[in-house]
Every structure is written in structure tokens, then in C-alpha cells.
C-alpha atoms as a PDB file:
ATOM      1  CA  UNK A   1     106.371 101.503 101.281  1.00  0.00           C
ATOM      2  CA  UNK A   2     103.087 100.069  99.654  1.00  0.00           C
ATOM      3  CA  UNK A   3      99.470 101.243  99.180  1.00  0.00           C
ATOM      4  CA  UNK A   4      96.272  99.586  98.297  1.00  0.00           C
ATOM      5  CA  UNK A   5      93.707 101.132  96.410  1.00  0.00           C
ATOM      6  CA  UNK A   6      90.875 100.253  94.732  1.00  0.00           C
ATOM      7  CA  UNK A   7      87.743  99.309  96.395  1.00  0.00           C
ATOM      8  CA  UNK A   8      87.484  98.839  99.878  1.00  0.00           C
ATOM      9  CA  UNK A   9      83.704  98.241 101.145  1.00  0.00           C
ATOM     10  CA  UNK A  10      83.115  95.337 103.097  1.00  0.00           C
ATOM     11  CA  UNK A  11      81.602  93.319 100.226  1.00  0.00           C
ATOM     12  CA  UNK A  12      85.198  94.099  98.113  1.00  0.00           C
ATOM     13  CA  UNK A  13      87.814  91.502  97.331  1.00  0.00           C
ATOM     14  CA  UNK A  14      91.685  92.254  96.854  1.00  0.00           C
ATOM     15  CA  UNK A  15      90.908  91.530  93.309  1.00  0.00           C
ATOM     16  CA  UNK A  16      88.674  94.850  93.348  1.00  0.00           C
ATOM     17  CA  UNK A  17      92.323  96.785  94.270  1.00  0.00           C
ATOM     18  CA  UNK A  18      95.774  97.143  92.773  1.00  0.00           C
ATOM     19  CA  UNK A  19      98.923  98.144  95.163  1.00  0.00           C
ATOM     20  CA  UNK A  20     102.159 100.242  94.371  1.00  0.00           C
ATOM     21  CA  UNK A  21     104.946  99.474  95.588  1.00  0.00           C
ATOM     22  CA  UNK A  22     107.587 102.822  96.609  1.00  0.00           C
ATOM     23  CA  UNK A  23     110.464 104.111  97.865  1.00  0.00           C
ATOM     24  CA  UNK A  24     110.624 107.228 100.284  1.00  0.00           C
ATOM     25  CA  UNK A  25     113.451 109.540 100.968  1.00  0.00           C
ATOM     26  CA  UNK A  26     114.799 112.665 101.110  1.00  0.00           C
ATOM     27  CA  UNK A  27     117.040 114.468 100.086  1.00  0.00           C
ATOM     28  CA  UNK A  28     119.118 118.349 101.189  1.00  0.00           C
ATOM     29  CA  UNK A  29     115.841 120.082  99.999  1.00  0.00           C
ATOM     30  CA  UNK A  30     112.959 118.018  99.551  1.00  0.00           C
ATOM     31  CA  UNK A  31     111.031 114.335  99.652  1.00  0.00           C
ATOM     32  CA  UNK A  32     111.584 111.935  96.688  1.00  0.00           C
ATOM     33  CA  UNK A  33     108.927 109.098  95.715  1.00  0.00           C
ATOM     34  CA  UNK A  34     110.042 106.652  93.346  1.00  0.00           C
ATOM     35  CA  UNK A  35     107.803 103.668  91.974  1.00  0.00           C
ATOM     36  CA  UNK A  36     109.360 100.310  92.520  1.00  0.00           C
ATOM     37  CA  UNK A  37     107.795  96.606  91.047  1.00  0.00           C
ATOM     38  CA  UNK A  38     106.314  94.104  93.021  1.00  0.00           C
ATOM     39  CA  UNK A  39     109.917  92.290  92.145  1.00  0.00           C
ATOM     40  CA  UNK A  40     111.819  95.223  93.772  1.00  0.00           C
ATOM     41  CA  UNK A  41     110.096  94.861  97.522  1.00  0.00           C
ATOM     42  CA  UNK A  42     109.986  92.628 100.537  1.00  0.00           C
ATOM     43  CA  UNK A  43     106.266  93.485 100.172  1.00  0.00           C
ATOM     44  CA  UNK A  44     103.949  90.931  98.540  1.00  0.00           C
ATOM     45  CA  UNK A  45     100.536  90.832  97.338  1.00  0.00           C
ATOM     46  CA  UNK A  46      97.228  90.193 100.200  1.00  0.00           C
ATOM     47  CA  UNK A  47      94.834  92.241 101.365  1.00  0.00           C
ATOM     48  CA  UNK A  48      96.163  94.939  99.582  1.00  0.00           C
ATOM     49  CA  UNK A  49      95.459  93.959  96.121  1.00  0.00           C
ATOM     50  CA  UNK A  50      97.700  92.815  93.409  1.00  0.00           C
ATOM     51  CA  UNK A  51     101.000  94.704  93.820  1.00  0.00           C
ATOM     52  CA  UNK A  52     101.922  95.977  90.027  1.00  0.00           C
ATOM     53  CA  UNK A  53     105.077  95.748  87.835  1.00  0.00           C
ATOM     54  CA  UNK A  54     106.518  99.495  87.677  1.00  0.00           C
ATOM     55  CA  UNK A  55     105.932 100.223  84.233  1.00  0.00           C
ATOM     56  CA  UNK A  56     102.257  99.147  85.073  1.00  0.00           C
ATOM     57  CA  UNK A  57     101.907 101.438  87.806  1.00  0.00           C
ATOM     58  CA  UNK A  58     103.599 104.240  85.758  1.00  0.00           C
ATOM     59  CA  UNK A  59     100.393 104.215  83.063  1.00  0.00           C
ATOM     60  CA  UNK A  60      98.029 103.479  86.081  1.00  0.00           C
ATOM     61  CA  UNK A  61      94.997 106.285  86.346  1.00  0.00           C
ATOM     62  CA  UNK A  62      95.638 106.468  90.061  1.00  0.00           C
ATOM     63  CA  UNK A  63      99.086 107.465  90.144  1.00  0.00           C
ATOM     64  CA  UNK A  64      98.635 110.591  91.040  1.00  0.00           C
ATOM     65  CA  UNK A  65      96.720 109.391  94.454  1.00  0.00           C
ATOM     66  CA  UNK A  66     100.123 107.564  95.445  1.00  0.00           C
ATOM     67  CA  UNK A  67     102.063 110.825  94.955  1.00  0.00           C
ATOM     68  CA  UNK A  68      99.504 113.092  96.692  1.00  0.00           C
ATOM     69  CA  UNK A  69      99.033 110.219 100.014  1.00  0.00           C
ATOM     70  CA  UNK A  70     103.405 110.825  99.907  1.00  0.00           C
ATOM     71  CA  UNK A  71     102.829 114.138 100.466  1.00  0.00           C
ATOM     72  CA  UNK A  72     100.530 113.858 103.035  1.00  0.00           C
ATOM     73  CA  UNK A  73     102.398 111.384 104.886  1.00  0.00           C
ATOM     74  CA  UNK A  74     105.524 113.349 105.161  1.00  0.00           C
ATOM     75  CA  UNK A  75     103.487 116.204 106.027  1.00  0.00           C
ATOM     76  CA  UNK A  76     101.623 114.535 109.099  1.00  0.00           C
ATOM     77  CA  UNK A  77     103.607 111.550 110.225  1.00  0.00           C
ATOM     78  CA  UNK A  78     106.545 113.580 111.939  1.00  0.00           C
ATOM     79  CA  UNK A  79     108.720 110.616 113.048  1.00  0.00           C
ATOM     80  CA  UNK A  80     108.672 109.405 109.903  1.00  0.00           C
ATOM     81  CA  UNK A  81     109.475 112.763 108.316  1.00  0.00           C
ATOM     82  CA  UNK A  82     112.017 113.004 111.184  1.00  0.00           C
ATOM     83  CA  UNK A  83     113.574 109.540 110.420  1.00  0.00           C
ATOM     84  CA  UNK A  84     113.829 110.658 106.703  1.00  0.00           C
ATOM     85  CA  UNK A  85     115.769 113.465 107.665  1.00  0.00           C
ATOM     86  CA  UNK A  86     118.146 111.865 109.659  1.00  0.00           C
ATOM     87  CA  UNK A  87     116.309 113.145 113.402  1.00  0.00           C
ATOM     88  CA  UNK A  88     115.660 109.692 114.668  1.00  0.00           C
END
């Protein structure tokens, strides 16, 4: 998976953003996130913002926001959350 965040008003650039690049899966008892580098994923950089080397994204401030939109994503998208637990 990949997020952008940073700005994202009209008048904003994807210079004025940064993306992470991660992996989603679960396992018997719970979801796992692990950061990947933009040399690790299909993914690559656009709209989105600049998509940052792992170690990068492991100092980056905003972090945290990738980890808590994971949670929220297996926690409202149920086919996903399905498909992670082998219910497709």
C-alpha cells in the first residue's frame, strides 16, 4: 500500500507531500504494518508526493499517522480486512 501526506489544498504541489510506501497483513491474532522503500514497491512517485527510502520514513514526524490510517483501514474497509484474513 502507499499514502500521501503532506499538504493537500488546491494551491499544493506533490513537492508539498512525502509518501510511504507499506506492507499489510495479518497474521493468527492481529494486523502487521511494515514500512517498505520506494525501491521495494510497484508504486512510484506522482501525485502522491515523493515516495521515501525506509530508513527515511522510519525518522519521519508523521509516522505515526501511517500506523494510525492502518488501523483505521482494517477497521472500516471489511473486504479488505476480509481478504487479509483469508475470507475473500
Amino acid at each position: 500500500m502507499i499514502v500521501g501526506l503532506g499538504d493537500w489544498n488546491e494551491a499544493a504541489s506533490p513537492e508539498d507531500r512525502v509518501a510511504f510506501a507499506f506492507q499489510l497483513w495479518s497474521d493468527d491474532s492481529q494486523y502487521n504494518v511494515g514500512i517498505v522503500g520506494s525501491e521495494q514497491t510497484i508504486w512510484s512517485s506522482g501525485v502522491l508526493g515523493r515516495i521515501l527510502a525506509r530508513e527515511e520514513a522510519l525518522r519521519h514526524p508523521r509516522l505515526k499517522d501511517v500506523f494510525d490510517l492502518s488501523d483505521h483501514i482494517v477497521d472500516h474497509d471489511r473486504p479488505l480486512a476480509d481478504y487479509l484474513d483469508g475470507r475473500d
